[in-house]
Protein backbone atom coordinates (compact mmCIF):
# COMPACT_ATOMS: atom_id res chain seq x y z
CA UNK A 1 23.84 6.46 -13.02
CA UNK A 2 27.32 7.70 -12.69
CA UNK A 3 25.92 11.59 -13.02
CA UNK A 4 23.58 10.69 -10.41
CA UNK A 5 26.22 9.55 -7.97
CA UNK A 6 28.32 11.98 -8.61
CA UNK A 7 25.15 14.62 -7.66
CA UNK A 8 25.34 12.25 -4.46
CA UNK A 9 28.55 12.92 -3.80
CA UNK A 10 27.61 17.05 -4.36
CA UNK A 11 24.83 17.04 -2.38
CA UNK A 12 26.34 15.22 0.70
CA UNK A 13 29.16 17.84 0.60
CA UNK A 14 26.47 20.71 0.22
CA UNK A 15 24.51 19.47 3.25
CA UNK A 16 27.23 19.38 5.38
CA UNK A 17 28.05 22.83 4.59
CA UNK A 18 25.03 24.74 5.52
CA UNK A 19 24.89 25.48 9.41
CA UNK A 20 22.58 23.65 11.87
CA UNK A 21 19.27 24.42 11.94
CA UNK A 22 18.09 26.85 14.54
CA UNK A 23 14.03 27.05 15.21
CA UNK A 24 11.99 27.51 11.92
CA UNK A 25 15.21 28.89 9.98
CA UNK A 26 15.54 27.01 6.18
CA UNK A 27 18.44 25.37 5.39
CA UNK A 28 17.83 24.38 2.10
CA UNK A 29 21.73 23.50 -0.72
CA UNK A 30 21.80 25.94 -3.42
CA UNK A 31 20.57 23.19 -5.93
CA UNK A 32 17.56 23.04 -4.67
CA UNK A 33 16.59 26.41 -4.16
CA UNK A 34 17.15 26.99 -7.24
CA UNK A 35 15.11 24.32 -8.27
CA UNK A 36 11.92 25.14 -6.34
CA UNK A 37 12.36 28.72 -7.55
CA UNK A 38 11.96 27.46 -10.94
CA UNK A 39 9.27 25.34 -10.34
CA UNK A 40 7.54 28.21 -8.47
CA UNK A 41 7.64 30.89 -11.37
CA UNK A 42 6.81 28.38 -14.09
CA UNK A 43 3.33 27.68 -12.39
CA UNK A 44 0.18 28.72 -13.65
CA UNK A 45 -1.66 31.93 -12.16
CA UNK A 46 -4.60 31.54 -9.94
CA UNK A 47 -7.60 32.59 -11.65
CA UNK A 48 -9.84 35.05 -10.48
CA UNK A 49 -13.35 33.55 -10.04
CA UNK A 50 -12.58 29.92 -10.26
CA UNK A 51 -11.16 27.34 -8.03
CA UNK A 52 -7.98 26.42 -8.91
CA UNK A 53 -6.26 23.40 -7.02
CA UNK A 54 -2.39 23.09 -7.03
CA UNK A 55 -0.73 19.94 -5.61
CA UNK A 56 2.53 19.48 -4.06
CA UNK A 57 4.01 15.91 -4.24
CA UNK A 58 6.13 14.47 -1.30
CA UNK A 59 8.10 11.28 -1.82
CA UNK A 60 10.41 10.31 1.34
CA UNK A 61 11.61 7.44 1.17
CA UNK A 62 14.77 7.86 -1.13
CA UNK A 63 15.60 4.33 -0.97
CA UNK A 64 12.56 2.30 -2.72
CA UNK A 65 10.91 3.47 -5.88
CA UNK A 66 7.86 2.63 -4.81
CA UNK A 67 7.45 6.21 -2.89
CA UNK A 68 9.08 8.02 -6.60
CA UNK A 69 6.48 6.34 -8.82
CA UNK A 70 3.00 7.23 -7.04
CA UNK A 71 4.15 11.05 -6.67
CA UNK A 72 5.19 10.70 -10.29
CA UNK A 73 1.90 9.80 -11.09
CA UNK A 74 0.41 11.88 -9.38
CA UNK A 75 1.86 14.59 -11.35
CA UNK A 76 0.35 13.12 -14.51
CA UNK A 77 -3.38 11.89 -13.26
CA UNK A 78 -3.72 15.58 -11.59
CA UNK A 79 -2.30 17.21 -14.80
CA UNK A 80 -4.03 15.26 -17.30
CA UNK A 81 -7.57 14.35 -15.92
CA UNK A 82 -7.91 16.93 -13.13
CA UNK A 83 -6.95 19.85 -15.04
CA UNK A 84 -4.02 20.79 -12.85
CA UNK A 85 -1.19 20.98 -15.23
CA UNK A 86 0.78 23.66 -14.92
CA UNK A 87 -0.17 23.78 -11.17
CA UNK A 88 1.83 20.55 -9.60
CA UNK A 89 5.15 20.85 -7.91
CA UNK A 90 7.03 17.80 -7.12
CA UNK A 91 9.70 16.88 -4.51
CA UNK A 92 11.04 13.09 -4.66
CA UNK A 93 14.22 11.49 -2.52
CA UNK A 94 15.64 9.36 -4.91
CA UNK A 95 18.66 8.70 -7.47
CA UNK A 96 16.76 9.53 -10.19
CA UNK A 97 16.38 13.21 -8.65
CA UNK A 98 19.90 13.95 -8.96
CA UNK A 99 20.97 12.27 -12.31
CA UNK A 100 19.11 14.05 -15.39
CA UNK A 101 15.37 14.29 -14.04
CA UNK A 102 16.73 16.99 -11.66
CA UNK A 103 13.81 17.69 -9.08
CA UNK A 104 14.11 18.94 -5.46
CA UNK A 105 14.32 16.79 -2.67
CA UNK A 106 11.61 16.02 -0.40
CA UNK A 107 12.88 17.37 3.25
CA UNK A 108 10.98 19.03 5.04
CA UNK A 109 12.51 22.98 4.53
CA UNK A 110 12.00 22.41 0.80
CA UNK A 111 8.51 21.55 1.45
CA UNK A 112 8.37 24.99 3.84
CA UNK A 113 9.69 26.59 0.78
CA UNK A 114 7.27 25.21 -1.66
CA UNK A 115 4.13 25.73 0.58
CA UNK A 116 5.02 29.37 1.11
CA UNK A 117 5.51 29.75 -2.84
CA UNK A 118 2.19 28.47 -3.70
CA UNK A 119 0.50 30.08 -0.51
CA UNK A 120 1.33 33.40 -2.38
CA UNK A 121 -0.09 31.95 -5.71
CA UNK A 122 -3.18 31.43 -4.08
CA UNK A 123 -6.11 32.96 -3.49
CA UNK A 124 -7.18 31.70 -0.05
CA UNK A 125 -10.52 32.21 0.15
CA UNK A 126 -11.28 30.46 -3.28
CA UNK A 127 -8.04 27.85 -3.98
CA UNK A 128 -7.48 24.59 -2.82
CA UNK A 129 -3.92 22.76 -2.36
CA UNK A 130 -3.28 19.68 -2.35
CA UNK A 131 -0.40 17.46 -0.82
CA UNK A 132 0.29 13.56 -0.90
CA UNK A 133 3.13 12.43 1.15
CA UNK A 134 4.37 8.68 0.54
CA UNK A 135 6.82 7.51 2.63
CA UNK A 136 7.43 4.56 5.65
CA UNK A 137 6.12 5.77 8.53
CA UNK A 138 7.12 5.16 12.57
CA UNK A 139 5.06 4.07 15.52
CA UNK A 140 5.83 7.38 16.50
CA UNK A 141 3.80 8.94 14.06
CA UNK A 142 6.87 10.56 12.12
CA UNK A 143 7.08 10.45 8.09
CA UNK A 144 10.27 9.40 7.18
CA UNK A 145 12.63 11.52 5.02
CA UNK A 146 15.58 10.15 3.36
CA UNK A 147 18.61 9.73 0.93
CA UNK A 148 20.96 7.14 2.31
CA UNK A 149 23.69 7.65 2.58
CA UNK A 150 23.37 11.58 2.21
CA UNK A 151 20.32 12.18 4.93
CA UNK A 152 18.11 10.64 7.43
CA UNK A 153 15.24 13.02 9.38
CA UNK A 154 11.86 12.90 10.01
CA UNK A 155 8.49 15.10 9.94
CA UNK A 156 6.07 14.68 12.99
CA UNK A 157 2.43 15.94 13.02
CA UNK A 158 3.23 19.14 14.07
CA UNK A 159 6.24 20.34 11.88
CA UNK A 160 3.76 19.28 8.87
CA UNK A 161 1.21 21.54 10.43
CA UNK A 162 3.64 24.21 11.14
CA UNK A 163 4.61 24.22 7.31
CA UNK A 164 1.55 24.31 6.18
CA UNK A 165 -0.01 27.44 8.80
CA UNK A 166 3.08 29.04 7.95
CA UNK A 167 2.77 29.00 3.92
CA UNK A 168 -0.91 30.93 4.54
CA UNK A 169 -2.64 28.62 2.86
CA UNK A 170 -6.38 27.68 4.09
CA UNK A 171 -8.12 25.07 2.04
CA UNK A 172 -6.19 22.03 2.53
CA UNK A 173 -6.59 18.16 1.04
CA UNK A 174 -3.36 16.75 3.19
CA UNK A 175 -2.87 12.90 2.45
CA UNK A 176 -0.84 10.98 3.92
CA UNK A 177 0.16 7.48 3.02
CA UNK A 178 2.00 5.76 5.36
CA UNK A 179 2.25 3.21 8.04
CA UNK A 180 0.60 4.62 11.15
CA UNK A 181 -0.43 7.58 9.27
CA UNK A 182 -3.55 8.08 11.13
CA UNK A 183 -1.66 9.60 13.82
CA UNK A 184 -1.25 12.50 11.83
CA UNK A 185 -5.28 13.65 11.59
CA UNK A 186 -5.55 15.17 14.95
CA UNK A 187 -2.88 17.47 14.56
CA UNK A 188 -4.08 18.25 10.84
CA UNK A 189 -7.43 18.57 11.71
CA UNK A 190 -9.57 21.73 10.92
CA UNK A 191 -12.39 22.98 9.06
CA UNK A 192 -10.87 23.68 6.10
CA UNK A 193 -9.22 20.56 5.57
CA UNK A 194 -9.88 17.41 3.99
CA UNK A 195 -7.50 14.84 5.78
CA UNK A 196 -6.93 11.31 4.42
CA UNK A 197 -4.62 8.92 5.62
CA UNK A 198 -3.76 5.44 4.65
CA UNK A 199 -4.05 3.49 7.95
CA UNK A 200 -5.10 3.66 11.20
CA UNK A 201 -2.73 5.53 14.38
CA UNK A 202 -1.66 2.07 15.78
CA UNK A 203 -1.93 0.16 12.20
CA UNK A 204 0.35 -0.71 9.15
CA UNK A 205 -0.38 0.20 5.66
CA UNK A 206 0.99 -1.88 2.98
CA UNK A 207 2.82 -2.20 -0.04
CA UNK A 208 6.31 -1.03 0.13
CA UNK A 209 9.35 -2.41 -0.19
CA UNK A 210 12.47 -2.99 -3.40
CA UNK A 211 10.36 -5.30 -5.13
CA UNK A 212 7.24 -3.46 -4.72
CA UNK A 213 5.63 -0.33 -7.85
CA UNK A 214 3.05 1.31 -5.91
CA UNK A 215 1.65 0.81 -2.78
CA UNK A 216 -2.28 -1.08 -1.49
CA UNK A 217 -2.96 2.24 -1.14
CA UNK A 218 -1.65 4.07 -3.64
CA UNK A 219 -3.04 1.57 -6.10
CA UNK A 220 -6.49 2.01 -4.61
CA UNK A 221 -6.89 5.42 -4.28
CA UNK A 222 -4.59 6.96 -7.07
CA UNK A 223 -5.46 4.53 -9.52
CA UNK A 224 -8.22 3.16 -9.13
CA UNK A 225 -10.02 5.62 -6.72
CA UNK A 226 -9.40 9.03 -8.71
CA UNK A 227 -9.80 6.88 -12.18
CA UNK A 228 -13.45 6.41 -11.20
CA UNK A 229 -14.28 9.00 -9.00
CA UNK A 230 -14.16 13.39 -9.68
CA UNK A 231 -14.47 13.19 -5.63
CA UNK A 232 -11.37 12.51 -2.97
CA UNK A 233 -13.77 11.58 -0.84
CA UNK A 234 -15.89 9.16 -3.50
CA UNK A 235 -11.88 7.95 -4.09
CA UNK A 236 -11.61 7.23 -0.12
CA UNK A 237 -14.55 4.90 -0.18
CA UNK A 238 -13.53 2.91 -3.37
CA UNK A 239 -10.50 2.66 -1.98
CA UNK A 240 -11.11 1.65 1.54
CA UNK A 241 -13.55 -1.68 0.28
CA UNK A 242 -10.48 -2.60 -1.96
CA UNK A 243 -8.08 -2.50 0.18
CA UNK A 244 -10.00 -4.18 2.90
CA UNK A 245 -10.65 -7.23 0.29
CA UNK A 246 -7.02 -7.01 -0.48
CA UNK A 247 -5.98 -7.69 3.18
CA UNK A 248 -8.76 -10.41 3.74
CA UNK A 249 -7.21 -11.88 1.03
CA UNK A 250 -3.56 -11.68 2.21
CA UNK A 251 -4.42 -12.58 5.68
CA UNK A 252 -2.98 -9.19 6.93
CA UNK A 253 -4.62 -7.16 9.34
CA UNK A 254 -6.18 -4.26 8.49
CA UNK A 255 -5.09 -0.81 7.94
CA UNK A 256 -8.28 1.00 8.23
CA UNK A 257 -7.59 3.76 6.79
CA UNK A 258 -8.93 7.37 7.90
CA UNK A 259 -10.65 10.17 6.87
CA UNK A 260 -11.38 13.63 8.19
CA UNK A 261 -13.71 15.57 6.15
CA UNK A 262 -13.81 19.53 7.79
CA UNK A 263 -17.31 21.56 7.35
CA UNK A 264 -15.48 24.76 5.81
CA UNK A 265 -13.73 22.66 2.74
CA UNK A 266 -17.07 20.74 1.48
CA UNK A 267 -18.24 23.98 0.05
CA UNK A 268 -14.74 24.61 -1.47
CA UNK A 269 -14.83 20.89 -3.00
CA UNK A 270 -18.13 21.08 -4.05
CA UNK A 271 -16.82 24.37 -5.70
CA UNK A 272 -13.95 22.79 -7.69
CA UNK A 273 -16.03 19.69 -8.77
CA UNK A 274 -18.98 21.96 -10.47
CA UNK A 275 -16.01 23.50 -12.65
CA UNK A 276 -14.39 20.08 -13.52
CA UNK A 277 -14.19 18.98 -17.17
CA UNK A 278 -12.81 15.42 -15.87
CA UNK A 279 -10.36 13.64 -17.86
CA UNK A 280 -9.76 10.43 -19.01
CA UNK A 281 -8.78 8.22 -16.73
CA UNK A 282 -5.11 7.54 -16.88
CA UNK A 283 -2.88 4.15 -16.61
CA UNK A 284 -0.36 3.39 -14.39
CA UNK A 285 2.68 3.28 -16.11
CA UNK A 286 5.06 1.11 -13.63
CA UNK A 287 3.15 -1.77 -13.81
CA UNK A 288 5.31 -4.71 -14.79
């Protein structure tokens, strides 16, 4: 704990160093630059004639673990029954990050950076990437980014889109797990994108919180969707019918969450899945 506090310390001093951001220009501390070019050249080459999907992990919310354990997981269950290992690249806001499991944070510039690393991976007519954000989420439709006491922002529809146009990429699965989330799919919409989110526009997801390991839907789609389904979409629909029995249940009302499915990525999907030697599914490890 102490080397993580004192990487707080660092990092609050390295952020206030590097000038104000002008436009689309990256402002991104030494650290993690160096980190993300790391993680960059260690990933696997795409391979000529097959689909390959990388993934890109986002968690914002410095402040809970909740957000730290699904995109940890996600690592794993990708890696070990999707076949993506070597392909995953993971940015996480929390203490952990800066102690001795040293991993970039998850702002927005480093997640410019790591888009346009993988978009040059990629072949993109034939690849697929993949990235789950899990964060809190405003009325406003903004993803929350954050290391208190080091930095607060946020990332609307737009400067998502804008990251991920920029990095070149094409064949998208962007999902988003948040309160309010579904205020994201119009602006992420396109034909060769698969867009999930975890609650309506004008609706709560649930989950979060100190006391919390893993989110209604993270539970439902990561674990218990992708454990029983080689389809994001087949994960959706398990996961939407437990969820919504989960809310009966609790009273709450419901998060409905969303799905945008574009005509150009089915073919892509369908692609991927005829390749797949699935996995075994894989347990959640922060259940306590």
């Amino acid at each position: 704990m102490k080397s993580a506090l004192h990487a707080l310390v660092w990092l609050a001093l390295a952020l206030a160093a590097l000038p104000a951001q002008a436009g689309d220009d990256i402002s991104v501390p030494e650290r993690d630059r160096e980190l993300l070019q790391k993680s960059l050249a260690g990933l696997s080459p795409q391979r000529p004639g097959k689909v390959d999907l990388y993934v890109v992990g986002f968690a914002g919310d410095g402040n809970e673990d909740v957000f730290r354990n699904e995109v940890a997981y996600l690592d794993t269950l990708m890696s070990q029954r999707f076949g993506t290992s070597g392909r995953v690249v993971t940015l996480v806001n929390h203490l952990d990050s800066l102690g001795d499991a040293q991993r970039p944070l998850a702002t927005l510039d480093n997640l410019r950076l790591a888009l346009a690393g993988i978009g040059k991976i990629v072949d993109r007519d034939e690849d697929i990437v993949l990235l789950f954000l899990t964060t809190h989420g405003t009325e406003k439709h903004e993803l929350i980014s954050e290391l208190l006491p080091v930095f607060q922002t946020t990332i609307d529809p737009q400067q998502l889109r804008g990251a991920l146009n920029a990095s070149g990429i094409r064949n998208r699965i962007v999902i988003v797990s948040a309160c309010y989330s579904g205020g994201f799919v119009p602006g992420l919409r396109s034909s060769d994108s698969l867009v999930i989110t975890a609650s309506r526009e004008d609706r709560t997801s649930f989950g979060c919180g100190v006391e919390s390991n893993i989110t209604y839907f993270g539970r439902a789609f990561l674990v218990d969707g992708l454990n029983h389904s080689d389809s994001f979409i087949g994960a959706y629909d398990i996961a939407t019918a437990e969820i919504a029995k989960w809310e009966r249940e609790d009273g709450q009302e419901p998060s409905m969450p969303q799905i945008d499915v574009g005509d150009g990525i089915v073919p892509r999907l369908q692609a991927w899945q005829r390749q797949l030697q699935i996995g075994a599914s894989v347990t959640y490890p922060y259940d306590r």
